[in-house]
Structure formats: C-alpha cells, structure tokens
N, C-alpha and C. Protein backbone atom coordinates (compact mmCIF):
# COMPACT_ATOMS: atom_id res chain seq x y z
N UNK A 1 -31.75 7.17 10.61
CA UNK A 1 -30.30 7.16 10.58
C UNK A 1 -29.78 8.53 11.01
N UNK A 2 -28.44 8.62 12.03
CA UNK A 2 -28.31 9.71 12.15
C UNK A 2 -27.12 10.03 11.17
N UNK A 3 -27.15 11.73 11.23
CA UNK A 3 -25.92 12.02 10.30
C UNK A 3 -25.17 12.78 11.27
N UNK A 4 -23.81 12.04 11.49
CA UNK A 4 -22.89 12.94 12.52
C UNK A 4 -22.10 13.28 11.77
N UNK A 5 -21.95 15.01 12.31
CA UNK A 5 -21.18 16.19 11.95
C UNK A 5 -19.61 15.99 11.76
N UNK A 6 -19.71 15.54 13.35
CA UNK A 6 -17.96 15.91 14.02
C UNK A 6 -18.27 13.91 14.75
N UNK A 7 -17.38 12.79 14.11
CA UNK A 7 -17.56 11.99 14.73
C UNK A 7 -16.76 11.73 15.93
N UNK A 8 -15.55 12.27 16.00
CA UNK A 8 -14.60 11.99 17.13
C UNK A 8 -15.30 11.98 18.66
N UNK A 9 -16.45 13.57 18.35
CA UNK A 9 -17.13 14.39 19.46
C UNK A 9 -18.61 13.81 19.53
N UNK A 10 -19.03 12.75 18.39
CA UNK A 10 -20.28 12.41 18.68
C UNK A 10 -21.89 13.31 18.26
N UNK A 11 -20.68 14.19 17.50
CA UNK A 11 -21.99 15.37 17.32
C UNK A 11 -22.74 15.56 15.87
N UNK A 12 -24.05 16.07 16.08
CA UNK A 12 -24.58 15.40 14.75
C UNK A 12 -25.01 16.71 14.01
N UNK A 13 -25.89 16.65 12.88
CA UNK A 13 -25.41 17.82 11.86
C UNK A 13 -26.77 18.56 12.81
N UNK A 14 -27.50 17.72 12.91
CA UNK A 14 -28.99 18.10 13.39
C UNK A 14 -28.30 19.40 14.91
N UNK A 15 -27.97 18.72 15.98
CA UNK A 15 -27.32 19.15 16.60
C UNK A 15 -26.34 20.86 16.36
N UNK A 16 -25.59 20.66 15.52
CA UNK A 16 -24.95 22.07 14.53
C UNK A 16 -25.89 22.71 14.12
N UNK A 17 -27.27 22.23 13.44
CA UNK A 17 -28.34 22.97 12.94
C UNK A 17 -28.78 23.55 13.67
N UNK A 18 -29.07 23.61 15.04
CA UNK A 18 -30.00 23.94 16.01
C UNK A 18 -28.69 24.73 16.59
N UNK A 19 -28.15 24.91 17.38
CA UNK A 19 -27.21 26.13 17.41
C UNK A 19 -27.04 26.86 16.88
N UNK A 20 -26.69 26.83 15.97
CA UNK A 20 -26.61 27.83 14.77
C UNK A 20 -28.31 28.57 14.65
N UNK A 21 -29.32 27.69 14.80
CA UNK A 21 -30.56 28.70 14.46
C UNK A 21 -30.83 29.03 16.06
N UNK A 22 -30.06 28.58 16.67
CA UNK A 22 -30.34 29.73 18.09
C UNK A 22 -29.35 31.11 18.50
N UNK A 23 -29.06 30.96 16.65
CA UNK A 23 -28.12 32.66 16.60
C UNK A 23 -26.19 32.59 17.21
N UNK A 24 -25.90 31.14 16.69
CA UNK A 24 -24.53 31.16 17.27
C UNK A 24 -24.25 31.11 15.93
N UNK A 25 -23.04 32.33 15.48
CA UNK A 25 -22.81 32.81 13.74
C UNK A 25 -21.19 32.47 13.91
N UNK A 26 -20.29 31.95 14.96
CA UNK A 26 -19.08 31.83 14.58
C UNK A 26 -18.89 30.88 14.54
N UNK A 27 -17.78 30.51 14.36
CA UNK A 27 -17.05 29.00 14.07
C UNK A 27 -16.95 28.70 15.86
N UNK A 28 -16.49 29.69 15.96
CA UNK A 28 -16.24 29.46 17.83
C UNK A 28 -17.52 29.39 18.54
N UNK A 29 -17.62 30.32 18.33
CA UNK A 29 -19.26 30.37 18.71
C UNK A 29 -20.30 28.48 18.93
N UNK A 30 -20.37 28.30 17.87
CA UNK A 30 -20.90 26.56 17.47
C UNK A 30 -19.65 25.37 18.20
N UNK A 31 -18.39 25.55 17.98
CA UNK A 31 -17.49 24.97 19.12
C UNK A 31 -17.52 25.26 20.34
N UNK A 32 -17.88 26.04 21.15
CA UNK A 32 -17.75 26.48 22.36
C UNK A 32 -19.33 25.65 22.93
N UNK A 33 -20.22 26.01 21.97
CA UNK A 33 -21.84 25.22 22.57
C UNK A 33 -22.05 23.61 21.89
N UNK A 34 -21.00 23.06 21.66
CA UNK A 34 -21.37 21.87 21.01
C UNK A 34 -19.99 20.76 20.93
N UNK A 35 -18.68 21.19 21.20
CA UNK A 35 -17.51 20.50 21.48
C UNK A 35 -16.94 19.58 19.51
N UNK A 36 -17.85 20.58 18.86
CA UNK A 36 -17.43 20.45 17.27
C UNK A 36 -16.03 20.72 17.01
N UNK A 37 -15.06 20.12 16.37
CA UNK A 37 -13.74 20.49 16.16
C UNK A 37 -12.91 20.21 17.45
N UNK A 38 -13.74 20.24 18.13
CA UNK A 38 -12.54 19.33 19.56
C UNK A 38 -11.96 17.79 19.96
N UNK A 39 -12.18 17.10 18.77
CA UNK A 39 -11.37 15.66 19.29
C UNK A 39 -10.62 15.12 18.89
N UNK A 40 -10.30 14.34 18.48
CA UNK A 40 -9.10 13.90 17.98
C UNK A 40 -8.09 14.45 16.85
N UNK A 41 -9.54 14.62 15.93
CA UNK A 41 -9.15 15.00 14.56
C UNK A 41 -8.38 16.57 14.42
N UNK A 42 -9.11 17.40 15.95
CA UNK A 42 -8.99 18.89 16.12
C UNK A 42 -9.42 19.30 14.62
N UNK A 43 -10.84 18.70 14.30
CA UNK A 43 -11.31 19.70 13.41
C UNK A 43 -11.40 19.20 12.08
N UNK A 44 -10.40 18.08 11.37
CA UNK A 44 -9.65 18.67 10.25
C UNK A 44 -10.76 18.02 9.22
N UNK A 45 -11.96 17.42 9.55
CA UNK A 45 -13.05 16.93 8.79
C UNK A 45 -14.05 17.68 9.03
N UNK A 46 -14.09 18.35 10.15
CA UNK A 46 -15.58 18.97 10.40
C UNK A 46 -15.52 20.19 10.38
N UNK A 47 -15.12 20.27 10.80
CA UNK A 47 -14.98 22.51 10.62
C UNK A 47 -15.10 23.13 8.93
N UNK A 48 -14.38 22.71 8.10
CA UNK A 48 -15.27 22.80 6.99
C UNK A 48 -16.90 22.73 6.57
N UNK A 49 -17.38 21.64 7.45
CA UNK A 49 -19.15 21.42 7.51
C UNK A 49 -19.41 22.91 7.97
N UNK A 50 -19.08 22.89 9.25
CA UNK A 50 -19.48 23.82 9.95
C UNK A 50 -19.42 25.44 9.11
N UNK A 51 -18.04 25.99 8.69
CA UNK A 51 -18.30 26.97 7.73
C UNK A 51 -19.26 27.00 6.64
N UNK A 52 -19.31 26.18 6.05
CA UNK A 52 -20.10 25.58 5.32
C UNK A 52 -21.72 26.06 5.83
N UNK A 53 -21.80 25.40 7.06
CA UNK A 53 -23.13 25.84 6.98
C UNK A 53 -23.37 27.50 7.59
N UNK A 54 -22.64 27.94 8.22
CA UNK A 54 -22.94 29.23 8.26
C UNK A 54 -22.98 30.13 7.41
N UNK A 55 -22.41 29.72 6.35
CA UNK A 55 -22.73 30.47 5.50
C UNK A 55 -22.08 32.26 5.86
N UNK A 56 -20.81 31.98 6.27
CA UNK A 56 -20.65 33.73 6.65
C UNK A 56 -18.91 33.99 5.46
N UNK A 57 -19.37 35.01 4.96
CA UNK A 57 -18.01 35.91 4.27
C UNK A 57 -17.06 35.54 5.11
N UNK A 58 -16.87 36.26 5.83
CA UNK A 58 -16.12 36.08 6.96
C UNK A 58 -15.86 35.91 8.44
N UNK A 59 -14.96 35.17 8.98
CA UNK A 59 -15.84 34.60 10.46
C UNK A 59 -14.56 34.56 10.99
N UNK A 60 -14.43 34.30 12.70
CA UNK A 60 -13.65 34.13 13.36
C UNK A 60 -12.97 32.79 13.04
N UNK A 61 -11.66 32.93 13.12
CA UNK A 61 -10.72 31.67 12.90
C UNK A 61 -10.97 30.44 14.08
N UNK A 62 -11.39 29.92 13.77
CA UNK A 62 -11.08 28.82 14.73
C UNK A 62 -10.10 28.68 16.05
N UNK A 63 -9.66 28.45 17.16
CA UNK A 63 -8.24 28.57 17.79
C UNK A 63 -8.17 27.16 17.55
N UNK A 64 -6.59 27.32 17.60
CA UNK A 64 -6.54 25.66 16.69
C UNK A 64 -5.43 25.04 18.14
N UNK A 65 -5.72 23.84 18.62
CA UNK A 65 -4.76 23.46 19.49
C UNK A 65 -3.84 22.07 18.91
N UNK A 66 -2.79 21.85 19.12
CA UNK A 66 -2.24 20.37 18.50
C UNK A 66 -2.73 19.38 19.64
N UNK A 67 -3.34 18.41 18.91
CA UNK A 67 -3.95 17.45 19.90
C UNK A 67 -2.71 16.86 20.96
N UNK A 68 -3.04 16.55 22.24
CA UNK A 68 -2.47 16.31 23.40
C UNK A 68 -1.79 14.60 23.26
N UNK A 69 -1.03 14.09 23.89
CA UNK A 69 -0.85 12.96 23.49
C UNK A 69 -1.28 12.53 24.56
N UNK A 70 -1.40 10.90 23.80
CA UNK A 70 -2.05 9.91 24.76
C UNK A 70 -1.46 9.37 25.95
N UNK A 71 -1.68 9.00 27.38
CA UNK A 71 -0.77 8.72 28.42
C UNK A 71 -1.93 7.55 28.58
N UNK A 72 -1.03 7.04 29.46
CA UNK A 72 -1.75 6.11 30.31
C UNK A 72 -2.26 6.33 31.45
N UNK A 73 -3.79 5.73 31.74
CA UNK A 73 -4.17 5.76 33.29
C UNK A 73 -3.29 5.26 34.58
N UNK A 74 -2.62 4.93 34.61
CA UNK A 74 -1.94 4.52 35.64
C UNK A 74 -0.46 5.62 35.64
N UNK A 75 -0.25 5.97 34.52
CA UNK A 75 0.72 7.14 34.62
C UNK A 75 0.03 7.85 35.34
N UNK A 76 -0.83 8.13 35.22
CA UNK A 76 -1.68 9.46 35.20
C UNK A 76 -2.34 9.69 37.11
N UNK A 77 -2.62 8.39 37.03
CA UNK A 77 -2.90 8.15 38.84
C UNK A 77 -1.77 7.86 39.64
N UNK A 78 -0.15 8.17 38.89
CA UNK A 78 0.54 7.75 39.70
C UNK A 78 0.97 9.36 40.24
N UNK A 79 0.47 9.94 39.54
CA UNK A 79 1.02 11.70 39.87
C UNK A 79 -0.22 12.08 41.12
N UNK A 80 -0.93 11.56 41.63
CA UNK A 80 -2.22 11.57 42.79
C UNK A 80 -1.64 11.25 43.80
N UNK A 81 -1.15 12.33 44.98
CA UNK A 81 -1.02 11.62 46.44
C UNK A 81 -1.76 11.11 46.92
N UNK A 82 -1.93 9.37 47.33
CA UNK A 82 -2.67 8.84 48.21
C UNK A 82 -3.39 9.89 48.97
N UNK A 83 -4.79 9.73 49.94
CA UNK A 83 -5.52 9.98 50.62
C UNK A 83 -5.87 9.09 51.96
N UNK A 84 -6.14 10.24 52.82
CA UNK A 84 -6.46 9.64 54.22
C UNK A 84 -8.08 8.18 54.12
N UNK A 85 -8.48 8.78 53.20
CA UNK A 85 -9.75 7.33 53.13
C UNK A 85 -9.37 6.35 52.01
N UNK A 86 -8.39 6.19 51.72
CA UNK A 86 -7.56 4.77 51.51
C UNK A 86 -7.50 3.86 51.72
C-alpha cells in the first residue's frame, strides 16, 4: 500500500523521505524537487507532514500562491492564433 504525502500532486511520503535524505533541509527546498504543496490544496494538508519531517527549529517559509482558477479548454484555445498547418 502506498502512503501519499501530498495527494493533489500524487506524491508519496517515501518519495519526501528520499529528498530530504539527499540533503534537501527546506520546506522549499523538498517543494521545488518534488511539486509537494503545489496543487490544489496549495499545501494546506501537506506541508505540515513535510515540517514535520524535517525536523528543523527553523526553516524557510514556504512561498504561498492563491490557487489559480479553473478555465476552460476551449477558453483557453480560443486565445491561440490559428496556424499555417491547419
């Protein structure tokens, strides 16, 4: 059975474990090599794990973004100028 960390991002604790013992000691640090605290939730279940396991006094803050809202694909391809291989 696996145990995931950060589920939004798919990421598992095993995963966090092994970063962290390849010497990544920040909160950013483990987000930047692993996409922990980046999905939906922006964090608000997993980033606690994550301090948690580092185990540090004190550590870099997280940068915190407000999650983006949802659009639609066809919004989204309507902002694409057509192309000559069309």
């Amino acid at each position: 059975m696996t145990n995931y960390l950060c589920r939004c991002e798919d990421i598992t604790l095993e995963r966090v474990e092994q970063v962290i013992a390849e010497g990544k000691s920040t909160v950013n640090d483990v987000k930047r090599h692993t996409r922990v605290g980046m999905g939906r939730c922006q964090g608000a279940y997993c980033i606690s794990e994550v301090r948690r396991l580092l185990e540090e006094d004190e550590h870099d803050p997280m940068t915190m973004r407000p999650p983006v809202r949802q659009i639609r694909l066809d919004t989204l391809a309507a902002t694409v100028p057509p192309s000559d291989d069309d």
